[in-house]
Each structure stands twice: as structure tokens, then as C-alpha cells.
Protein backbone atom coordinates (compact mmCIF):
# COMPACT_ATOMS: atom_id res chain seq x y z
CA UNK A 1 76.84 85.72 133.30
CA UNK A 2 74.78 83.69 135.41
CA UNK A 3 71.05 82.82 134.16
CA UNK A 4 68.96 82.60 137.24
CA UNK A 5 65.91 80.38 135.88
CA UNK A 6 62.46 80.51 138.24
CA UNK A 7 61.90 76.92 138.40
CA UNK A 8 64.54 74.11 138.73
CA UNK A 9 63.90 71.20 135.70
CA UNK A 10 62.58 69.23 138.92
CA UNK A 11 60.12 71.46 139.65
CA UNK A 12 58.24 72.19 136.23
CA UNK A 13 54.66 71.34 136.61
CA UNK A 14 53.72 70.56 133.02
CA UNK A 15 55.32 71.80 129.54
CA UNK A 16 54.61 75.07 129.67
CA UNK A 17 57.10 75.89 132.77
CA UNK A 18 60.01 73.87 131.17
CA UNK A 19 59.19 75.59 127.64
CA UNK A 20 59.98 79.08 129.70
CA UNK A 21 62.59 78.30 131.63
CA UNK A 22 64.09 77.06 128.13
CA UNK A 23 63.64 79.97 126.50
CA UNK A 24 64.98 81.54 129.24
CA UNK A 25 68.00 79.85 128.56
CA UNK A 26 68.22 80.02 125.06
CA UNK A 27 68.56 83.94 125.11
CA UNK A 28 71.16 83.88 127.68
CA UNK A 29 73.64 81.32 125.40
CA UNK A 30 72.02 84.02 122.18
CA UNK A 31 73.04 86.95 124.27
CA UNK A 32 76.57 85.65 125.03
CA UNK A 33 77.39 84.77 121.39
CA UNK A 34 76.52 88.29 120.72
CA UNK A 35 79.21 89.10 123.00
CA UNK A 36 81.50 86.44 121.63
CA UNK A 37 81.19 87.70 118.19
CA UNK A 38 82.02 91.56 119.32
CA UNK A 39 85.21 89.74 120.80
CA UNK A 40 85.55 88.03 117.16
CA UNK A 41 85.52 91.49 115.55
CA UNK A 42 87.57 92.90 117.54
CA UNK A 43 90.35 90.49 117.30
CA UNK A 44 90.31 91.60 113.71
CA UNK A 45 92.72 94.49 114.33
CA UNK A 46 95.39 92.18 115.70
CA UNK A 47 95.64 89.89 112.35
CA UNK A 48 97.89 90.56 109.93
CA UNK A 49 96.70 88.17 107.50
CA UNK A 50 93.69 86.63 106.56
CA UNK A 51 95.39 83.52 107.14
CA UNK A 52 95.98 85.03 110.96
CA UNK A 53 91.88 85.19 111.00
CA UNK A 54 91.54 81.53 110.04
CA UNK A 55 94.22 80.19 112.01
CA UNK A 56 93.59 76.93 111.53
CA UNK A 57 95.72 75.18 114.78
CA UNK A 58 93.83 77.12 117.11
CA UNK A 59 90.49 76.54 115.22
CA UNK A 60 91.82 72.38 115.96
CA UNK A 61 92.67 73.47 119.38
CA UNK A 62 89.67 75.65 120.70
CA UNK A 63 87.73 72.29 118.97
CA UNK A 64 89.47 69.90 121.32
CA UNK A 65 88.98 72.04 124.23
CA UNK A 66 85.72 72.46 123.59
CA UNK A 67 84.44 68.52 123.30
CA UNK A 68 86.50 68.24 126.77
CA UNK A 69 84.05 70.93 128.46
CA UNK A 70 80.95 69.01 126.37
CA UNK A 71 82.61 65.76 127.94
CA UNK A 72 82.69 67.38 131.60
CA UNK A 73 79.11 68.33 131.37
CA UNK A 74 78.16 65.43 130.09
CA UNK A 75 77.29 66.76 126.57
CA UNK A 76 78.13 64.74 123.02
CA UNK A 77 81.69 65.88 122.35
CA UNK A 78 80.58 65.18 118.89
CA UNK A 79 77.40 67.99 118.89
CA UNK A 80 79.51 70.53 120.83
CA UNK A 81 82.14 69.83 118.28
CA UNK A 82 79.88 70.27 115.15
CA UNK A 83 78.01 72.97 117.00
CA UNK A 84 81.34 74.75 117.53
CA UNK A 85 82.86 74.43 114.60
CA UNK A 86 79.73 75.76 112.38
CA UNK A 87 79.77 78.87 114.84
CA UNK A 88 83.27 80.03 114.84
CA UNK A 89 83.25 78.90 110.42
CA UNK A 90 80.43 81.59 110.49
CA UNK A 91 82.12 83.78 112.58
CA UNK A 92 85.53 83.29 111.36
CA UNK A 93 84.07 84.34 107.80
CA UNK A 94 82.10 87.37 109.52
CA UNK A 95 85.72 88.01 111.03
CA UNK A 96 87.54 87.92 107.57
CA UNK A 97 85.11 90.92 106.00
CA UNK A 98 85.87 92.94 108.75
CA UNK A 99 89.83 92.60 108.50
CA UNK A 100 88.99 92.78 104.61
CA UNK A 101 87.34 96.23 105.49
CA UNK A 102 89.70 97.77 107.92
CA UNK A 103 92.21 97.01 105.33
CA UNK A 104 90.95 98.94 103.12
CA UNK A 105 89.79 101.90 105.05
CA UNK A 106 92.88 102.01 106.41
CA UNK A 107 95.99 101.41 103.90
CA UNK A 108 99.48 100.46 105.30
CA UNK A 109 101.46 103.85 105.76
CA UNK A 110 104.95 104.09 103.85
């Protein structure tokens, strides 16, 4: 998904035009962690264990990963990294109720 923002930062005449093209941005990354977290719930049907949802070594790995791209863009590794990791705990516990639910509404079949 490509935002396509009217003015480049370079090219904002006062506060108003980088307030806008900020928002602007702000509900693309909203919008695409709408999308992330449909991707969340759907991974749901693959766990087999609530432990599977938390998964814990790729939580530490998608973490690493993550301050690498913060790094590249010349972000604080240590924001992305706290950013990240209170959006996929939220998520991950968003994730759990769902298994918790499908579990239920669906038993295991003898």
C-alpha cells in the first residue's frame, strides 16, 4: 500500500500542511494494522495451543527483525521495539480469545 501524500515534508508552507499530510499518514499505518490484525485472527485456526499463539521465539525474532528495519530507516530500534512489542502483546491477547472461541464452538471430533 503506497500512501501518496500531496505535499513533500519540503514543501509544507506552515503547520497546517504538515499536520495533513500527517494525518494522512497516520490512517494509512491505522488502516494497515487493521489488516495486520485480520492476518492475526486468522492465524488462529492454525494453533494448536495457546502456547502456539504466544510463541514466544518468534515474538524474540519478529522483535529483532523489526529494530533492523527501524535501524535501516533510521528509526530508534528501541521505539520500534517497544512500539512492536506492545502491538503484537495486544494482539497476541486479541489472538488468544479467538483460538479460546473457536475452541469452543468447535470441539475436537472423536
Amino acid at each position: 500500500m503506497e500512501v501518496i501524500n500531496r505535499l513533500a515534508p519540503e514543501q509544507c508552507a506552515g503547520m497546517a500542511n504538515i499536520r495533513d499530510e500527517i494525518d494522512r499518514l497516520d490512517q494509512a499505518v491505522i488502516k494497515l494494522l487493521g489488516r495486520r490484525f485480520q492476518y492475526v485472527l486468522a492465524a488462529a485456526q492454525f494453533k494448536t495451543s495457546a502456547a502456539a499463539v504466544r510463541a514466544p521465539e518468534r515474538f524474540q525474532a519478529m522483535l529483532s527483525r523489526r529494530r533492523e528495519w527501524a535501524a535501516a530507516e533510521g528509526l530508534s530500534p528501541d521505539a520500534i521495539e517497544k512500539l512492536y512489542s506492545d502491538l503484537v502483546n495486544h494482539f497476541t491477547a486479541e489472538e488468544i480469545t479467538h483460538w479460546q472461541a473457536q475452541q469452543t464452538a468447535s470441539p475436537p471430533q472423536a
